[in-house]
PDB file of N, CA and C in Angstrom:
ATOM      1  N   UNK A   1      68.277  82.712 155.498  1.00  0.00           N
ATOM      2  CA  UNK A   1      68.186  83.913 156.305  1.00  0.00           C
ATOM      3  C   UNK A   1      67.009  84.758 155.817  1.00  0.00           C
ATOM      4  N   UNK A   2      66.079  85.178 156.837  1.00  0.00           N
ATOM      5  CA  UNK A   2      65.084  86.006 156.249  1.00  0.00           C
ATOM      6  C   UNK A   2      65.655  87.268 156.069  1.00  0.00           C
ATOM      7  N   UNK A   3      64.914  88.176 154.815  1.00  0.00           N
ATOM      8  CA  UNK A   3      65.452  89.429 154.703  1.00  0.00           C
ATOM      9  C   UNK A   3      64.706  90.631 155.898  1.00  0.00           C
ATOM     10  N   UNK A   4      65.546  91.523 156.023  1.00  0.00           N
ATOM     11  CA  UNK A   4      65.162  92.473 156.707  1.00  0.00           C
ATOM     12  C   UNK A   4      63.724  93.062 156.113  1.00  0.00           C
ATOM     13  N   UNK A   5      63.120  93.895 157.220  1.00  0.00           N
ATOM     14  CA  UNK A   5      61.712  94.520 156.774  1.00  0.00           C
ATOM     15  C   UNK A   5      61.695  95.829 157.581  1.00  0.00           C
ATOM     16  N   UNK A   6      61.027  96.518 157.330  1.00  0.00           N
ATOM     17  CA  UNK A   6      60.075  97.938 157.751  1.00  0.00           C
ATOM     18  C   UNK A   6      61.440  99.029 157.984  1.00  0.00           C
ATOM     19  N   UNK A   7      61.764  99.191 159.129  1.00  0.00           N
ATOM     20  CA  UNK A   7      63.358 100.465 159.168  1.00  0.00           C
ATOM     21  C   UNK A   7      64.423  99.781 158.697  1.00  0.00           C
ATOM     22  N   UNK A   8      64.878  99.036 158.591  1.00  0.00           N
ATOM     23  CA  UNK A   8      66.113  98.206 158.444  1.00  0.00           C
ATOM     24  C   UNK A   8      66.237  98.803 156.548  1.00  0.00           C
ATOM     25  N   UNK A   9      64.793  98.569 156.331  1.00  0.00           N
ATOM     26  CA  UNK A   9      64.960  98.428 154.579  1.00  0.00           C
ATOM     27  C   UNK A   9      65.307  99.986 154.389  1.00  0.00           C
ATOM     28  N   UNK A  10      64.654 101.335 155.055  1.00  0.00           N
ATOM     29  CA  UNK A  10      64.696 102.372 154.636  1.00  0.00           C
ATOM     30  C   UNK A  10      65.620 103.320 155.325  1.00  0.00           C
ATOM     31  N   UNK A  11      66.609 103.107 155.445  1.00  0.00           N
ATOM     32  CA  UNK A  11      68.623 103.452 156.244  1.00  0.00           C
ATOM     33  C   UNK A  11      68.320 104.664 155.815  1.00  0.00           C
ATOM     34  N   UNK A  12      68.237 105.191 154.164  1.00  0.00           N
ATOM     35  CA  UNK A  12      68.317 106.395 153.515  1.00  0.00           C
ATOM     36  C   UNK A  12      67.552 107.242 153.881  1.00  0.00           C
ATOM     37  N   UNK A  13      66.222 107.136 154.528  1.00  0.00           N
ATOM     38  CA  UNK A  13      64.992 108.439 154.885  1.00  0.00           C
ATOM     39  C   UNK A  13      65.003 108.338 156.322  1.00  0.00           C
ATOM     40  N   UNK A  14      64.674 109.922 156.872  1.00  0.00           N
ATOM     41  CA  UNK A  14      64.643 109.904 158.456  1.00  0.00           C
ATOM     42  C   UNK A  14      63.525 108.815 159.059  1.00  0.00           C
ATOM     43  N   UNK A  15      63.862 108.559 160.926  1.00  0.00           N
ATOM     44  CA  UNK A  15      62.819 108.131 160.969  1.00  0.00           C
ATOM     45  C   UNK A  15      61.713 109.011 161.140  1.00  0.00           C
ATOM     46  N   UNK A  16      60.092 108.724 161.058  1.00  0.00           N
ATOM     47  CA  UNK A  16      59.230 109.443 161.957  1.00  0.00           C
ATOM     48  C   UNK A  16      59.455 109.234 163.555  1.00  0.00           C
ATOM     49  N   UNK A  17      59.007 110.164 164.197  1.00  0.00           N
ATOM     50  CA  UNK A  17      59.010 109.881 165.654  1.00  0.00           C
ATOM     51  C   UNK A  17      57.538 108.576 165.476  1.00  0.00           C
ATOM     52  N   UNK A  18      56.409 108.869 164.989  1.00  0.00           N
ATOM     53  CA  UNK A  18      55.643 107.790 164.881  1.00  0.00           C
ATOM     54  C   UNK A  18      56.218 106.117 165.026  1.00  0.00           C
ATOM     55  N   UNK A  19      57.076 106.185 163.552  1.00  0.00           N
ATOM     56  CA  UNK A  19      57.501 104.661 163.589  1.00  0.00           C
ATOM     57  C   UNK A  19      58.626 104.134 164.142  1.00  0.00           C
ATOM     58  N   UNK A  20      59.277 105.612 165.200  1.00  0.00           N
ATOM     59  CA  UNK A  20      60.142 105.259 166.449  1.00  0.00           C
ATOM     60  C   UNK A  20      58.949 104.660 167.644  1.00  0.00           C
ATOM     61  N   UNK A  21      58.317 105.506 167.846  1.00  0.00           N
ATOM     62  CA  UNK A  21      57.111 105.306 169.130  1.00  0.00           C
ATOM     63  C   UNK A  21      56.530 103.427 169.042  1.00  0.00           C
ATOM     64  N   UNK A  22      56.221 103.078 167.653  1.00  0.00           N
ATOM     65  CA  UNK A  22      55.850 101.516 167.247  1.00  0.00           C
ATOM     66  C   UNK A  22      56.610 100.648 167.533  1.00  0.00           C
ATOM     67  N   UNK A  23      58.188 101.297 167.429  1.00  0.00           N
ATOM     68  CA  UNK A  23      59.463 100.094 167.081  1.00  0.00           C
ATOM     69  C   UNK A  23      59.720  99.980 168.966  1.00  0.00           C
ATOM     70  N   UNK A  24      59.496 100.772 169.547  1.00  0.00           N
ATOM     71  CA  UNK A  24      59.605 100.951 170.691  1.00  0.00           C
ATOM     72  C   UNK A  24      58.628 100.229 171.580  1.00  0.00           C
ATOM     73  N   UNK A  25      57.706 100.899 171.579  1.00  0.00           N
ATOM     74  CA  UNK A  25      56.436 100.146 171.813  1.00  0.00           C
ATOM     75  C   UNK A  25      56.026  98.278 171.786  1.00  0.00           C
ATOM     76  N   UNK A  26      56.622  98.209 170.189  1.00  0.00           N
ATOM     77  CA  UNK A  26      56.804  96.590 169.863  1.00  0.00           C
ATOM     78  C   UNK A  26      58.098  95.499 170.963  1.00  0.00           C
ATOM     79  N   UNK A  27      58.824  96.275 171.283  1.00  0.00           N
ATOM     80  CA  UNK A  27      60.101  95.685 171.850  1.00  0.00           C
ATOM     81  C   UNK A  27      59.799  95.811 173.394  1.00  0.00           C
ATOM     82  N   UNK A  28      59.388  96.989 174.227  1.00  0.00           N
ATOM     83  CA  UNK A  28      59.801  97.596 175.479  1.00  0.00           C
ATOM     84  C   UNK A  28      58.076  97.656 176.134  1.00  0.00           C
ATOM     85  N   UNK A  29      58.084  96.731 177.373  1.00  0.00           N
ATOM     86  CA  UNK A  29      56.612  96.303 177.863  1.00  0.00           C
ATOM     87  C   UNK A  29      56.644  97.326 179.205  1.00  0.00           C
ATOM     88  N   UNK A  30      56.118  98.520 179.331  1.00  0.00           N
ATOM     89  CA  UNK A  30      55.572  99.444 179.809  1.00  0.00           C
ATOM     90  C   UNK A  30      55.126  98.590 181.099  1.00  0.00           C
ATOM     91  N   UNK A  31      55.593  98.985 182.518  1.00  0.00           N
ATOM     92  CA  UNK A  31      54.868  98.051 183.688  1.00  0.00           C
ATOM     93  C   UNK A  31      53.237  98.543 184.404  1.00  0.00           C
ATOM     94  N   UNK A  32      52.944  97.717 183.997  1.00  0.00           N
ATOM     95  CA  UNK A  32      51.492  97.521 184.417  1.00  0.00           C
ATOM     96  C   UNK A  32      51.108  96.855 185.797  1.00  0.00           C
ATOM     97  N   UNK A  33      49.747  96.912 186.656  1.00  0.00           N
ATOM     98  CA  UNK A  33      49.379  96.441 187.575  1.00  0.00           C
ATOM     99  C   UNK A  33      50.085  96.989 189.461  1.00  0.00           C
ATOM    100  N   UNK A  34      49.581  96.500 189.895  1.00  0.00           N
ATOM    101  CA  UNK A  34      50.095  97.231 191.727  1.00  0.00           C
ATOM    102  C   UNK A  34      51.019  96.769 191.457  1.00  0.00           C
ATOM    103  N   UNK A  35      51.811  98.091 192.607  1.00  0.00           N
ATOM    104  CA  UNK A  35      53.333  98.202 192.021  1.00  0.00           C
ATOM    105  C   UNK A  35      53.612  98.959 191.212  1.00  0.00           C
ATOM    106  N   UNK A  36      53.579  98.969 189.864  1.00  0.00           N
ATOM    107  CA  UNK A  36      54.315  99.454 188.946  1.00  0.00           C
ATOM    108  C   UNK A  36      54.273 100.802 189.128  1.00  0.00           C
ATOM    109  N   UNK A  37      55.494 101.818 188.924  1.00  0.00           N
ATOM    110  CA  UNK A  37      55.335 103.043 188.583  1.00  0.00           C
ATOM    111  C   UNK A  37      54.634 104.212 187.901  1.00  0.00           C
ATOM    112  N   UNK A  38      53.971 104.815 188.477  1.00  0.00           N
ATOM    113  CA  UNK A  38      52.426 105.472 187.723  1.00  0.00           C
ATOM    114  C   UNK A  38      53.782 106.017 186.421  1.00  0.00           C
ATOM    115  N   UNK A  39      54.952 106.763 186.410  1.00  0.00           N
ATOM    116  CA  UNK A  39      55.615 107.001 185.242  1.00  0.00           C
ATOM    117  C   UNK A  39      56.673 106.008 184.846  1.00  0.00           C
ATOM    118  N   UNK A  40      56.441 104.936 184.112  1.00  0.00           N
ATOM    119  CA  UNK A  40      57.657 104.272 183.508  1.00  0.00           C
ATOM    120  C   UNK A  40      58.711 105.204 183.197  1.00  0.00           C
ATOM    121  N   UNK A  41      59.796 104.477 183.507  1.00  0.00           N
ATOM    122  CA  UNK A  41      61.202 104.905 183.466  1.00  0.00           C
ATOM    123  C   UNK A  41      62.066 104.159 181.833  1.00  0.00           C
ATOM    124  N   UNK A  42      62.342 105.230 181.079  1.00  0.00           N
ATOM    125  CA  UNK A  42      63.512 104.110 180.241  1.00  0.00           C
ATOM    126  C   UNK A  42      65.118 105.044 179.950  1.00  0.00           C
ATOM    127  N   UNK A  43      65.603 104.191 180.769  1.00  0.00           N
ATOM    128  CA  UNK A  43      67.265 104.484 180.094  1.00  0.00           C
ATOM    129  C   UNK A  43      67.595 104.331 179.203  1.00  0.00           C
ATOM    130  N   UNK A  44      68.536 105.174 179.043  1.00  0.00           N
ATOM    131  CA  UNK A  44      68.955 105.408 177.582  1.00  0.00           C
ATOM    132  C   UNK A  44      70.829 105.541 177.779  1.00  0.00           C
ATOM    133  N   UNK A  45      72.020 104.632 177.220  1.00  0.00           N
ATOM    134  CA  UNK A  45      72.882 104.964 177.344  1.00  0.00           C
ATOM    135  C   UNK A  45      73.563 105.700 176.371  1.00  0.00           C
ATOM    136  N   UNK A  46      74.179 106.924 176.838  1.00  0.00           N
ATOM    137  CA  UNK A  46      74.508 107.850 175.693  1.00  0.00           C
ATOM    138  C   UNK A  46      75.944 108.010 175.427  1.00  0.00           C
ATOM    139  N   UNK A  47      76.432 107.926 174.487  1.00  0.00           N
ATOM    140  CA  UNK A  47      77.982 108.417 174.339  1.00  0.00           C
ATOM    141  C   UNK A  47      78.335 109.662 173.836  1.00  0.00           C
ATOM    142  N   UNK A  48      77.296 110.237 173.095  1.00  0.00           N
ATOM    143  CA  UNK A  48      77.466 111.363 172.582  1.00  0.00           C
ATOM    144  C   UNK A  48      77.462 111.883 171.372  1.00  0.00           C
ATOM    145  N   UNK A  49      77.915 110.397 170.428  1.00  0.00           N
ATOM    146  CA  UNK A  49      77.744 110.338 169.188  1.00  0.00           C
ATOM    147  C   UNK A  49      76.770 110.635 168.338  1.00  0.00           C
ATOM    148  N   UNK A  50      76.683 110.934 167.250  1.00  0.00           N
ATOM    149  CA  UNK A  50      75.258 110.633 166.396  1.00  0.00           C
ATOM    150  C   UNK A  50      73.907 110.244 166.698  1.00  0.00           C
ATOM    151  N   UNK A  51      74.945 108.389 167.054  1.00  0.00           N
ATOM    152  CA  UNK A  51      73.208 107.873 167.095  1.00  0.00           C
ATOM    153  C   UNK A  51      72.665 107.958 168.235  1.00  0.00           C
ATOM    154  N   UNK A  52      73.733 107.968 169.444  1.00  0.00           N
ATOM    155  CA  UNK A  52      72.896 107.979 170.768  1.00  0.00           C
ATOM    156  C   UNK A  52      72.157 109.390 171.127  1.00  0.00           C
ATOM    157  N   UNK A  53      72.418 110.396 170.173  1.00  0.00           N
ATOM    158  CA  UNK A  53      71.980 111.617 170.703  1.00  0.00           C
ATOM    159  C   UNK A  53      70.625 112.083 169.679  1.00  0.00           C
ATOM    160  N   UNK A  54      71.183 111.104 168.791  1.00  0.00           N
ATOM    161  CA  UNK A  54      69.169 110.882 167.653  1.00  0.00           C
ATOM    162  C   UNK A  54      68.836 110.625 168.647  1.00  0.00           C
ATOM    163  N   UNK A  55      69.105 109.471 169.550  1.00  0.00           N
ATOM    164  CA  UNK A  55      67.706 108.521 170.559  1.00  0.00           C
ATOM    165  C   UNK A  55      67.254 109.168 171.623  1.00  0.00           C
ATOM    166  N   UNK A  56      67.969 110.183 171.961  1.00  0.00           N
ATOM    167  CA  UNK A  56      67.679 111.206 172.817  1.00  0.00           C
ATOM    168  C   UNK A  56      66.770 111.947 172.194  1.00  0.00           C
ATOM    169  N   UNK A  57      67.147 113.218 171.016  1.00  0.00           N
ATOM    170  CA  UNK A  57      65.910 113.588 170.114  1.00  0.00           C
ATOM    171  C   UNK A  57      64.643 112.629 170.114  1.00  0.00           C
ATOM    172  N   UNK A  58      64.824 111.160 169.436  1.00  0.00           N
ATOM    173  CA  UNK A  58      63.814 110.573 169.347  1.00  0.00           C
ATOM    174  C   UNK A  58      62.707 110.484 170.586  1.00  0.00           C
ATOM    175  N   UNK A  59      63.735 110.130 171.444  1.00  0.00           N
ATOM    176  CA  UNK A  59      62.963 109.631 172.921  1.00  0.00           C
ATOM    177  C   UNK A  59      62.129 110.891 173.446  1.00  0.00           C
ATOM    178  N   UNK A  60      63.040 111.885 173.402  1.00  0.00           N
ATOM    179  CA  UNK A  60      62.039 113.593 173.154  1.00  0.00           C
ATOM    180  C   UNK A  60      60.846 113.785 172.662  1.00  0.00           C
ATOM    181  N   UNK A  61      60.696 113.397 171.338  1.00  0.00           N
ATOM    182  CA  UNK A  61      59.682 113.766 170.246  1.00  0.00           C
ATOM    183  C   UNK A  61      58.966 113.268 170.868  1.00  0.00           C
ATOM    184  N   UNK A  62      58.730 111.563 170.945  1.00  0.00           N
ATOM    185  CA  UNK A  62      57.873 110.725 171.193  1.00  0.00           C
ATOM    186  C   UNK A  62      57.284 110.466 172.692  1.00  0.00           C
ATOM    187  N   UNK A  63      58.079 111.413 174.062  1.00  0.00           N
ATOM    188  CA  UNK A  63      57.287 111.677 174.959  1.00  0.00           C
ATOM    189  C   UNK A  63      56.326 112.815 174.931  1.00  0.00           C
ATOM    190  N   UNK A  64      57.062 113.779 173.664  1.00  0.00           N
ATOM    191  CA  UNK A  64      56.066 115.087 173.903  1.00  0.00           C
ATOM    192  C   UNK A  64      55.104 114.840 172.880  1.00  0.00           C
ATOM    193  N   UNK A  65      54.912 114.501 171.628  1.00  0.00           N
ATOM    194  CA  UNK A  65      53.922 113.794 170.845  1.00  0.00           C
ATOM    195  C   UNK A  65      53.200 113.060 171.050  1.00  0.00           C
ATOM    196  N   UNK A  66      53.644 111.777 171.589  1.00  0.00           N
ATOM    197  CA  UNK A  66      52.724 110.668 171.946  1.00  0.00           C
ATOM    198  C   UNK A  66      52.045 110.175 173.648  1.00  0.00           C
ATOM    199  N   UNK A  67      52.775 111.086 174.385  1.00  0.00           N
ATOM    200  CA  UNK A  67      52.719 110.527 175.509  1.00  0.00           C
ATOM    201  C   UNK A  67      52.118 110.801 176.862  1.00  0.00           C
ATOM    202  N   UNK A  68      53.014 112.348 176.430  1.00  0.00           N
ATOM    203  CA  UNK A  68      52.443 114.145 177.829  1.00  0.00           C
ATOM    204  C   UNK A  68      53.227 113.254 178.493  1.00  0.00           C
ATOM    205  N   UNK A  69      54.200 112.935 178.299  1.00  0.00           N
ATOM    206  CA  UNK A  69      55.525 112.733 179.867  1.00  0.00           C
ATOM    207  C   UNK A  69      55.128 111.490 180.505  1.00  0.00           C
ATOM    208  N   UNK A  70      54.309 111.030 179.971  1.00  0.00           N
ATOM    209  CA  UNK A  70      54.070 109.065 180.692  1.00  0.00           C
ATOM    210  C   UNK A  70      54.560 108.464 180.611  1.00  0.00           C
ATOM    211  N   UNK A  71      55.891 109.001 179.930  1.00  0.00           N
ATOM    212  CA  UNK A  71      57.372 107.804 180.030  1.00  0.00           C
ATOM    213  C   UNK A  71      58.326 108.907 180.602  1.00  0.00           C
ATOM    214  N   UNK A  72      59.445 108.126 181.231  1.00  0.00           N
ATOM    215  CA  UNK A  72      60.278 109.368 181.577  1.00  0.00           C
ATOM    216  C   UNK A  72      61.789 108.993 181.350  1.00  0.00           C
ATOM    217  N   UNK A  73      62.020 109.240 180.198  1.00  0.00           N
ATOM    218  CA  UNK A  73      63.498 108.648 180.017  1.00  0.00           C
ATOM    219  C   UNK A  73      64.792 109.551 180.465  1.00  0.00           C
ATOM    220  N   UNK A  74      65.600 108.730 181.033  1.00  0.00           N
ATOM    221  CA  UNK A  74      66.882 109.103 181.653  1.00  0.00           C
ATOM    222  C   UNK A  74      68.165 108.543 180.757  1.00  0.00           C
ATOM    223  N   UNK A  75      68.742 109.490 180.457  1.00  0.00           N
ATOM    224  CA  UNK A  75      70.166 109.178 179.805  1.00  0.00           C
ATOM    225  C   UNK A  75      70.877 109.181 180.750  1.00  0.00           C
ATOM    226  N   UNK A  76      71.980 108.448 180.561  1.00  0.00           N
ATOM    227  CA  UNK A  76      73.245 108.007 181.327  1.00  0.00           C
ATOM    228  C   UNK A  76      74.354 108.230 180.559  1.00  0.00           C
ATOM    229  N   UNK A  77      75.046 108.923 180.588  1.00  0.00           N
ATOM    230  CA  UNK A  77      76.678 109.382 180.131  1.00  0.00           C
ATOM    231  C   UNK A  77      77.409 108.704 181.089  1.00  0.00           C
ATOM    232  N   UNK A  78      78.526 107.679 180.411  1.00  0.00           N
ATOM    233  CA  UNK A  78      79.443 107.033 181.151  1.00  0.00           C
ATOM    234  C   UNK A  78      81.040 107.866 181.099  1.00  0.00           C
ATOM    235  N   UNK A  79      81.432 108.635 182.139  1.00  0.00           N
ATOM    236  CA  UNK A  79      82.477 108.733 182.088  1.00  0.00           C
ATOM    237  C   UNK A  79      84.003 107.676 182.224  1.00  0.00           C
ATOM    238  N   UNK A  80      84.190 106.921 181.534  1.00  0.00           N
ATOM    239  CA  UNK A  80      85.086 105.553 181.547  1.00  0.00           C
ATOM    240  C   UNK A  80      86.645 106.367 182.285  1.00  0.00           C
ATOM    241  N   UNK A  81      86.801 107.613 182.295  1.00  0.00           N
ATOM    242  CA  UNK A  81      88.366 107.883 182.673  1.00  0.00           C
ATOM    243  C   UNK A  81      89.730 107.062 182.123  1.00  0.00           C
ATOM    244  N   UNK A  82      88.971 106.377 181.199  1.00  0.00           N
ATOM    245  CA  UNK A  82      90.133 105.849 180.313  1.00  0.00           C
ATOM    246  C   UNK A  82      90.881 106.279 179.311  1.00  0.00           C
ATOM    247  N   UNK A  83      90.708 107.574 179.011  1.00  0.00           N
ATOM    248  CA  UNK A  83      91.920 108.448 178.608  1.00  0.00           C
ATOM    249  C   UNK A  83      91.818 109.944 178.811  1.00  0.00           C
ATOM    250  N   UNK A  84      92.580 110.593 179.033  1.00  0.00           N
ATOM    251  CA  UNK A  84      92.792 111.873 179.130  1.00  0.00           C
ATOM    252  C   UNK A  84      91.623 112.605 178.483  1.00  0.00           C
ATOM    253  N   UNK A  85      91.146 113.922 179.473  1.00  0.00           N
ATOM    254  CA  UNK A  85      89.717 114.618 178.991  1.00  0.00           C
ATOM    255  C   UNK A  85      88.210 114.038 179.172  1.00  0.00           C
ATOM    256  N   UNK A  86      88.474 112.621 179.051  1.00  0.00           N
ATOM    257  CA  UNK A  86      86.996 111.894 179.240  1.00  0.00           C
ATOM    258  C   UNK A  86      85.868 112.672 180.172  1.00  0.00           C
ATOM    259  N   UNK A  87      86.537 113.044 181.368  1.00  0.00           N
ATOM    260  CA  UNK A  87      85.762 113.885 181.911  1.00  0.00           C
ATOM    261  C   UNK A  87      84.825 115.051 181.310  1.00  0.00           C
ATOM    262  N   UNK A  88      85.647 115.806 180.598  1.00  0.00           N
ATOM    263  CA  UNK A  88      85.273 117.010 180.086  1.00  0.00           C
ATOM    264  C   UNK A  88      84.126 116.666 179.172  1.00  0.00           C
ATOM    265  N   UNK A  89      84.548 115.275 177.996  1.00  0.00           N
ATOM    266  CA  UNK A  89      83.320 115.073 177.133  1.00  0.00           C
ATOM    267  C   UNK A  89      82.684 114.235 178.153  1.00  0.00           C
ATOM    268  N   UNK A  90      82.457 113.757 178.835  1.00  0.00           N
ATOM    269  CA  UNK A  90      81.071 113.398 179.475  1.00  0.00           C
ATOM    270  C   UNK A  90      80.025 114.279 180.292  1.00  0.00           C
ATOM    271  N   UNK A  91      80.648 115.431 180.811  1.00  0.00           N
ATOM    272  CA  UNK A  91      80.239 116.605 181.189  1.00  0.00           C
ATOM    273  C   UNK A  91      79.560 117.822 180.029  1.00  0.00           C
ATOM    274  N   UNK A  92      80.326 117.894 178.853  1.00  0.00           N
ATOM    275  CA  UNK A  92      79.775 118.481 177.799  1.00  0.00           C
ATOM    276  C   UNK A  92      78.558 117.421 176.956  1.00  0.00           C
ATOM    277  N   UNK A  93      78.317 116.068 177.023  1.00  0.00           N
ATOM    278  CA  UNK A  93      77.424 115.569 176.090  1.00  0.00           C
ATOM    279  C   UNK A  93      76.248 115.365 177.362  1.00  0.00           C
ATOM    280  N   UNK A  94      76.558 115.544 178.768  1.00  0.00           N
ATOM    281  CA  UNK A  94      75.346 115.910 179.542  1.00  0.00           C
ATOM    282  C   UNK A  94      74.696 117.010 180.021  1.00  0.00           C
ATOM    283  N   UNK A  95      75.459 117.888 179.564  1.00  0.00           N
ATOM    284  CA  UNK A  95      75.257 119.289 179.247  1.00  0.00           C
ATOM    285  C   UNK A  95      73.928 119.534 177.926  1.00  0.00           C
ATOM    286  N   UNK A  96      74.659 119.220 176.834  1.00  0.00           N
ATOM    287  CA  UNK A  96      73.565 119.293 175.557  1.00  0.00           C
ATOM    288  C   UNK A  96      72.845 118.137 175.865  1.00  0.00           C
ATOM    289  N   UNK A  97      72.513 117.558 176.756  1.00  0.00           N
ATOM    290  CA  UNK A  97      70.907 116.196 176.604  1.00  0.00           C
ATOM    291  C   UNK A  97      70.405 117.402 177.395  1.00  0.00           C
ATOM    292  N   UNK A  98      71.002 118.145 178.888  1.00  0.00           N
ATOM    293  CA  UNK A  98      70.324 118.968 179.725  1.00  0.00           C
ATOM    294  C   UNK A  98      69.196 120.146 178.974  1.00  0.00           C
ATOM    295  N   UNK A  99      69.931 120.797 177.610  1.00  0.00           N
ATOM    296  CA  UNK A  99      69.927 121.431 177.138  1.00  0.00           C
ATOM    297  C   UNK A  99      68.173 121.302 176.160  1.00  0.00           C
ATOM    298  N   UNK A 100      68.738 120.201 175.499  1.00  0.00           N
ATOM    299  CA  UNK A 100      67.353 119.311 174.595  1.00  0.00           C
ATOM    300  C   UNK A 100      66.138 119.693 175.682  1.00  0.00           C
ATOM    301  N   UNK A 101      66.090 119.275 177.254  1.00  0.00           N
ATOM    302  CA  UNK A 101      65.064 119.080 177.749  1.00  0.00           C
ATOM    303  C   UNK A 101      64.468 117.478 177.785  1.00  0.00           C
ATOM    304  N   UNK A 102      63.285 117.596 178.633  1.00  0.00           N
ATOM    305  CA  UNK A 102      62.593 116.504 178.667  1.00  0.00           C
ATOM    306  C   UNK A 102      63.093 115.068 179.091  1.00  0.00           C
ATOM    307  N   UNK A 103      64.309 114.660 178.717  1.00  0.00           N
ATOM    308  CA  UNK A 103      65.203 113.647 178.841  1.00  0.00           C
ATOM    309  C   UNK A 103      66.343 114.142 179.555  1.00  0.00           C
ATOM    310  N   UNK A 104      66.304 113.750 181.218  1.00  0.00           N
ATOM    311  CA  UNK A 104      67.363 113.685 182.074  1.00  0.00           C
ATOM    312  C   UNK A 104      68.494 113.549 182.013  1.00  0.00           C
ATOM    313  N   UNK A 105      69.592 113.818 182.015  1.00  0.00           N
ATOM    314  CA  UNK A 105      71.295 113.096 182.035  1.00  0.00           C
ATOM    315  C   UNK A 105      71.442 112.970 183.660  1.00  0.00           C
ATOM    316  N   UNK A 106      72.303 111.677 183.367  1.00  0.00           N
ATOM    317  CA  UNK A 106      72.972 111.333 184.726  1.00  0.00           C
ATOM    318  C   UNK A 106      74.525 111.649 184.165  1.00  0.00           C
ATOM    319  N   UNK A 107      75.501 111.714 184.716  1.00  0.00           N
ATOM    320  CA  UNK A 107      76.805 111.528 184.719  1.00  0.00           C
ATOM    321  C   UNK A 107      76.838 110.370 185.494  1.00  0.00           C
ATOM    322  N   UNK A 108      77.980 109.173 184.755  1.00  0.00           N
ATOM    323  CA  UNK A 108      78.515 108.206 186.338  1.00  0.00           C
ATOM    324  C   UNK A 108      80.195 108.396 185.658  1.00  0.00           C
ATOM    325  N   UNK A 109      80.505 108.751 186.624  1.00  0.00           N
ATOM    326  CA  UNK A 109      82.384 108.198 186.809  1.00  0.00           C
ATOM    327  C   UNK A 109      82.864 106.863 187.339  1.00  0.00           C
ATOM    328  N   UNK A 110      83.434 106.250 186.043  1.00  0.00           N
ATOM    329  CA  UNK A 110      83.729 104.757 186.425  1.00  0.00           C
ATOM    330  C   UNK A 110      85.044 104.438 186.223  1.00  0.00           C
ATOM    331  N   UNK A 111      86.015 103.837 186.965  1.00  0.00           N
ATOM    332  CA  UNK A 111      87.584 104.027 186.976  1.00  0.00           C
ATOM    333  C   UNK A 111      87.773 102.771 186.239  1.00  0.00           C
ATOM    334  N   UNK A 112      87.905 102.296 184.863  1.00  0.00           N
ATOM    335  CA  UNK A 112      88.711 101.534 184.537  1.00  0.00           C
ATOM    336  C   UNK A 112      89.443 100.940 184.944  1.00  0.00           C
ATOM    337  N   UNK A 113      89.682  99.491 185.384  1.00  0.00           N
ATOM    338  CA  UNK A 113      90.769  98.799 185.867  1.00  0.00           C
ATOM    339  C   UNK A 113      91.260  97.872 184.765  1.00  0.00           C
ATOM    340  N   UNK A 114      92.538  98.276 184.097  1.00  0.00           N
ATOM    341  CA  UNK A 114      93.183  97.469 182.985  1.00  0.00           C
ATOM    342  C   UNK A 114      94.117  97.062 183.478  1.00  0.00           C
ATOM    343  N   UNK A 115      94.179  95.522 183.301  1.00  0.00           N
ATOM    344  CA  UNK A 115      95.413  94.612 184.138  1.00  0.00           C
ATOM    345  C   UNK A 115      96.637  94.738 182.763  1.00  0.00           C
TER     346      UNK A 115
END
């Protein structure tokens, strides 16, 4: 097994928005040529937690640092209605992305069907 390298090794220090913008960049191919959208679009699915709401921050930094809005990322809050209140926190964690700026929230309401 090869060992891990570059973020993987350094868990303990924040990231830069820089070597978010690279790790991003390296993975996610921006559409090019007729056709493509003069502003690329990237979703982002959010739960609300920690990390999905770093990637929101992140995705922030690195349109207003690196970019002037030439990407345009949209978060998506899934309301699952699979237990009591869900509503309320999917409405409050698209509330604070609204809040951040720059990065859109969608709400979707999706009815669980458990056999």
């Amino acid at each position: 097994m090869k060992p891990t390298t570059g973020l993987l090794q350094r868990a303990t220090s924040h990231i830069k928005t820089s070597e978010f913008d690279a790790a991003l960049s390296s993975v996610w191919q921006r559409p090019k040529g007729v056709g493509a959208p003069r502003i690329p679009k990237l979703a982002l699915a959010v739960s609300g937690g920690v990390d999905s709401m770093a990637l929101v921050v992140l995705c922030r930094r690195m349109n207003r640092d690196f970019h002037n809005s030439k990407v345009k990322p949209r978060a998506f809050v899934v309301d699952h209605a699979a237990r009591s209140g869900s509503d309320v926190e999917a409405t409050q964690v698209a509330r604070n992305i609204a809040k951040l700026g720059t990065v859109a929230p969608t709400a979707i309401k999706y009815k669980l069907n458990v056999v």
